[in-house]
Protein backbone atom coordinates (compact mmCIF):
# COMPACT_ATOMS: atom_id res chain seq x y z
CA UNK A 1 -8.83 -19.75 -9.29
CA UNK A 2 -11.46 -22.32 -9.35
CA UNK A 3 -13.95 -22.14 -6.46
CA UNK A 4 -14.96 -25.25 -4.91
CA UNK A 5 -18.13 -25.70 -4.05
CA UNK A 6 -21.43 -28.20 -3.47
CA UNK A 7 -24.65 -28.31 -4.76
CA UNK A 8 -26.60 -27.74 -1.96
CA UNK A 9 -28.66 -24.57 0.29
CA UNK A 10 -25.43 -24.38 2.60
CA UNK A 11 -22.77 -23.86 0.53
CA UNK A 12 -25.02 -21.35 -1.77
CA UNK A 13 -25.33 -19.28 1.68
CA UNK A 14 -21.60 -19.50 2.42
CA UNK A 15 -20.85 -18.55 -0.84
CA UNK A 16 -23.42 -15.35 -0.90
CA UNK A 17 -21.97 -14.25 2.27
CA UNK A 18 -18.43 -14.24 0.84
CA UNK A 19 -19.25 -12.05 -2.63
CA UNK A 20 -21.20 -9.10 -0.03
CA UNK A 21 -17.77 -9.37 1.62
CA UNK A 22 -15.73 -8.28 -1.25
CA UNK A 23 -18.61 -6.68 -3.07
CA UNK A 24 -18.47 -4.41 0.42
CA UNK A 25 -14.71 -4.20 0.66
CA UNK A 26 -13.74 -3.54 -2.89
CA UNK A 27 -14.72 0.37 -2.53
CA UNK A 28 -12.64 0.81 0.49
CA UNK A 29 -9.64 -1.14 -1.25
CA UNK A 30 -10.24 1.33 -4.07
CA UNK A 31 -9.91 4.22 -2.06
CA UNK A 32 -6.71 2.74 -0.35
CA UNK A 33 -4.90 2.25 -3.67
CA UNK A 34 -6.22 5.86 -5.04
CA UNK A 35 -5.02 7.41 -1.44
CA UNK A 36 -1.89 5.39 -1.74
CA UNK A 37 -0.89 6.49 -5.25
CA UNK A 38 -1.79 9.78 -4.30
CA UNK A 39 1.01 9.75 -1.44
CA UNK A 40 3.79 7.89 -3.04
CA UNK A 41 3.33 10.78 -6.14
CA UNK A 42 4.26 13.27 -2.72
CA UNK A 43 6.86 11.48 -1.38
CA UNK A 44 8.81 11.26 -4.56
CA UNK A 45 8.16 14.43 -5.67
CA UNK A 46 9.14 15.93 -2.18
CA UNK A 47 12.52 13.86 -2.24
CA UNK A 48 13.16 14.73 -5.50
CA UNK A 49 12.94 17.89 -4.77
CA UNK A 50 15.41 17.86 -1.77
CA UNK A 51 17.81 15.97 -4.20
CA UNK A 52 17.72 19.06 -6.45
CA UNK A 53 18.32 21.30 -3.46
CA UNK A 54 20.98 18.99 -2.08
CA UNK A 55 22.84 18.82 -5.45
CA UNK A 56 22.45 22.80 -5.87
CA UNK A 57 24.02 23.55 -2.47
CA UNK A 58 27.00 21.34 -3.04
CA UNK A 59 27.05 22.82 -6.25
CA UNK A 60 27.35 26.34 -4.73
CA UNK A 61 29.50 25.50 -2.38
CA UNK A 62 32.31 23.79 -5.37
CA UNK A 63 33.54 26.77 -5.86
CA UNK A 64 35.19 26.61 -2.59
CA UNK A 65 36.79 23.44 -3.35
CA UNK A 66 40.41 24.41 -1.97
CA UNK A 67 38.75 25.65 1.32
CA UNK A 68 37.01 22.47 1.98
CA UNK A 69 40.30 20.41 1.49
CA UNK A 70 41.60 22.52 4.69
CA UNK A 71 38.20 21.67 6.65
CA UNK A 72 37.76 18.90 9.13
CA UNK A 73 35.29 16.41 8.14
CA UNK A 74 35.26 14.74 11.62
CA UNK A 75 34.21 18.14 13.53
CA UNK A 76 30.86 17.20 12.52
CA UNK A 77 28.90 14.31 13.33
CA UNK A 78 25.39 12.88 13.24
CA UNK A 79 24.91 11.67 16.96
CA UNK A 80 20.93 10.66 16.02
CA UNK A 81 17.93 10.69 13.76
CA UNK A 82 14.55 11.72 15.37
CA UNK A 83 11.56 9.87 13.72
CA UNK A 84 8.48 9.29 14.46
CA UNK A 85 5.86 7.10 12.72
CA UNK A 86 2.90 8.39 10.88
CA UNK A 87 -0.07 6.23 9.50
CA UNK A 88 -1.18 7.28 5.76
CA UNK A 89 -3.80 4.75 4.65
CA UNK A 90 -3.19 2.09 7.39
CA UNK A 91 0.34 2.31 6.42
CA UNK A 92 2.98 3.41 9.19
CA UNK A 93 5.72 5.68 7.32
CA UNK A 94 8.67 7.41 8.87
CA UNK A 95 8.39 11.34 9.76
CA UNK A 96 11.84 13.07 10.48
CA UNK A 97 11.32 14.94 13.84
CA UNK A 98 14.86 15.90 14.21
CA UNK A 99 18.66 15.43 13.71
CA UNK A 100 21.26 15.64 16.22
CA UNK A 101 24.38 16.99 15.49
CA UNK A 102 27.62 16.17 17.79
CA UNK A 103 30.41 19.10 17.51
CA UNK A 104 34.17 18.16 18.67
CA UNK A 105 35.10 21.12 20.22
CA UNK A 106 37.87 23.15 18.01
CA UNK A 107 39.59 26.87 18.74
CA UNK A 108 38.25 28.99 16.74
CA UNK A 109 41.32 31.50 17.29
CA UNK A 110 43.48 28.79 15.64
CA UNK A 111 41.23 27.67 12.90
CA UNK A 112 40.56 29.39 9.82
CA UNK A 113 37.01 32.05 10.30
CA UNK A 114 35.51 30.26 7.82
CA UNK A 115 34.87 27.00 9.88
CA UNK A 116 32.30 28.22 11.85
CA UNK A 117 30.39 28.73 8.28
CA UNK A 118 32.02 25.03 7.53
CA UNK A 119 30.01 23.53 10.52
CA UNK A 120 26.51 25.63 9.63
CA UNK A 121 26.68 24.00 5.96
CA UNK A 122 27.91 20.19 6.90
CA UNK A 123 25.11 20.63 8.56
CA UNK A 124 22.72 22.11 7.14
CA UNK A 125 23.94 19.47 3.87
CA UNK A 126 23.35 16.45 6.61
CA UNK A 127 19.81 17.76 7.01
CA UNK A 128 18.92 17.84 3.89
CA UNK A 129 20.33 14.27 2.47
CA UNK A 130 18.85 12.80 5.88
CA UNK A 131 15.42 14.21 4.81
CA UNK A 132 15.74 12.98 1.19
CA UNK A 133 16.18 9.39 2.41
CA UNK A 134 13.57 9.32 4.84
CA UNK A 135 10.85 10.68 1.63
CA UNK A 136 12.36 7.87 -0.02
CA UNK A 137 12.20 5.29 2.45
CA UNK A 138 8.50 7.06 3.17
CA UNK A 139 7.69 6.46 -0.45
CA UNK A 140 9.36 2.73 -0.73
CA UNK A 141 6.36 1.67 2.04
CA UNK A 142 3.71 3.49 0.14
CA UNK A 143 4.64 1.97 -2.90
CA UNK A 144 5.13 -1.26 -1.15
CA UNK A 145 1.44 -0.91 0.09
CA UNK A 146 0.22 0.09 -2.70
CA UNK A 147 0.97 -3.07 -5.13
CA UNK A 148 0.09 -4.95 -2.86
CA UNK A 149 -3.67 -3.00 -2.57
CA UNK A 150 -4.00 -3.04 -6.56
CA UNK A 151 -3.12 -7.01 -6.18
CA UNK A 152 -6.21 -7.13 -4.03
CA UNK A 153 -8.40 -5.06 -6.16
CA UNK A 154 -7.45 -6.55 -9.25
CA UNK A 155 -7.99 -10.30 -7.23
CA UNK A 156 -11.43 -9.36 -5.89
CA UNK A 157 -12.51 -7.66 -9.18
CA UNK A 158 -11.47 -10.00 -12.03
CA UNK A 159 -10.81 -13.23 -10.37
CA UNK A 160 -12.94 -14.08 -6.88
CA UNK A 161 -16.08 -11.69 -7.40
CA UNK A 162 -16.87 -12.96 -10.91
CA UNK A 163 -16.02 -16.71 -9.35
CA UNK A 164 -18.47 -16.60 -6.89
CA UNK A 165 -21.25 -15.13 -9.14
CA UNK A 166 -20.74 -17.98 -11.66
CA UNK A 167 -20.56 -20.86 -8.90
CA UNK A 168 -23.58 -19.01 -7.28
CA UNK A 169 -25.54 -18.79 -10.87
CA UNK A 170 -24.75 -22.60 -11.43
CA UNK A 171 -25.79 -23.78 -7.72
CA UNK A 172 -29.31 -21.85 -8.47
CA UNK A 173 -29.37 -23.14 -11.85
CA UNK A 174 -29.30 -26.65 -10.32
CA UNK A 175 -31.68 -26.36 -7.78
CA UNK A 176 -34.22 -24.46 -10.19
CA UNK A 177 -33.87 -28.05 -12.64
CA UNK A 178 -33.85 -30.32 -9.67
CA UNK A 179 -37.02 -28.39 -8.38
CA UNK A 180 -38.17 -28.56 -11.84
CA UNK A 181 -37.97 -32.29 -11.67
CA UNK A 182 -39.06 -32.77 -8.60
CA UNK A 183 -42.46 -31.51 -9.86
CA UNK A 184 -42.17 -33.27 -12.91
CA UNK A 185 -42.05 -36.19 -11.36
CA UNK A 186 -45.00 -35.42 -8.54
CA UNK A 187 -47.01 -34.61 -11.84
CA UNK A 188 -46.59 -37.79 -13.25
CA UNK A 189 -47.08 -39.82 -10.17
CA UNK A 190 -50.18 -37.94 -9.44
CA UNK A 191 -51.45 -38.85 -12.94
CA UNK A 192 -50.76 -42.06 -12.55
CA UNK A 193 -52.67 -42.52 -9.11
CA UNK A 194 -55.91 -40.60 -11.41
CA UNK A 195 -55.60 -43.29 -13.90
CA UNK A 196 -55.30 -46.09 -12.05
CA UNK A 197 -57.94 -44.67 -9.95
CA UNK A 198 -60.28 -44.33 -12.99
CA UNK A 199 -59.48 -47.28 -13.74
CA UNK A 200 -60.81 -49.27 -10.87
């Protein structure tokens, strides 16, 4: 990215004032993408971990498989998802408050007395897949925010910060020959008005 500039006081300032700007910021963004990597590491590890738990339980509960074919699937429902939003390092992830089950209502004289158990673990299996894809969606955002952060870095450290330094260098470089000149030239014109001087 070529920055454009003039050779002149002005645009020497502007530019100045725009490397302390990402010479300040570049910590901070630093920090972000450290804090960000940091948290996306937790999220997946957390929903991995509920995977493994998720895939256990219906595991254990395979065994069962004949009992389940005589259980209701539509006794148990999700009615709603409680989240709420939580900032991590200016990023606003999802945090699972709650889940709300709906029960149709069932005699429990005429079922088997299993299905009470049957409800506790649809449940409890609900939970658990619901939490998994809310550490994953949680973790999508952070890794989101996070590429886009070491973009930023890696923009401010290898391609605008070394960009302005160079166009800064040359714009002082010119103005040190053109002062350079400048005197060069005042030196020869005042020698010039010393001859001629001693010459009349």
């Amino acid at each position: 990215m070529a920055i454009k500039f003039q050779y002149n006081k002005t645009s020497l300032q502007q530019l100045e004032k725009q490397l302390k700007v990402r010479e300040k910021a570049l910590p901070t963004l630093k920090n972000k993408e450290a804090a960000l990597r940091v948290e996306v590491k937790k999220a997946k590890t957390e929903a991995e971990a509920l995977d493994k738990q998720l895939k256990k339980k219906l595991e254990d509960y395979q065994h069962a498989v004949e009992i389940w074919g005589e259980f209701d699937n539509d006794l148990v429902s999700v009615e709603d998802v409680e989240l709420s939003v939580k900032k991590i390092a200016g990023v606003k992830t999802p945090v699972l408050e709650g889940v709300d089950f709906s029960l149709k209502e069932f005699s429990v004289f005429n079922r088997p007395s299993w299905f009470l158990d049957g409800v506790a673990i649809s449940k409890e299996l609900a939970q658990i897949a619901i939490e998994s894809e809310v550490f994953n969606q949680k973790m999508r955002l952070l890794d989101h925010a996070r590429r886009k952060t070491t973009q930023k870095v890696n923009l401010y450290e290898k391609v605008q910060i070394p960009g302005f330094q160079d166009a800064i260098r040359k714009i002082k470089r010119f103005m040190e020959d053109e002062e350079n000149l400048s005197k060069a030239a005042q030196k020869i014109v005042k020698s010039r008005i010393q001859e001629m001087e001693e010459s009349l």
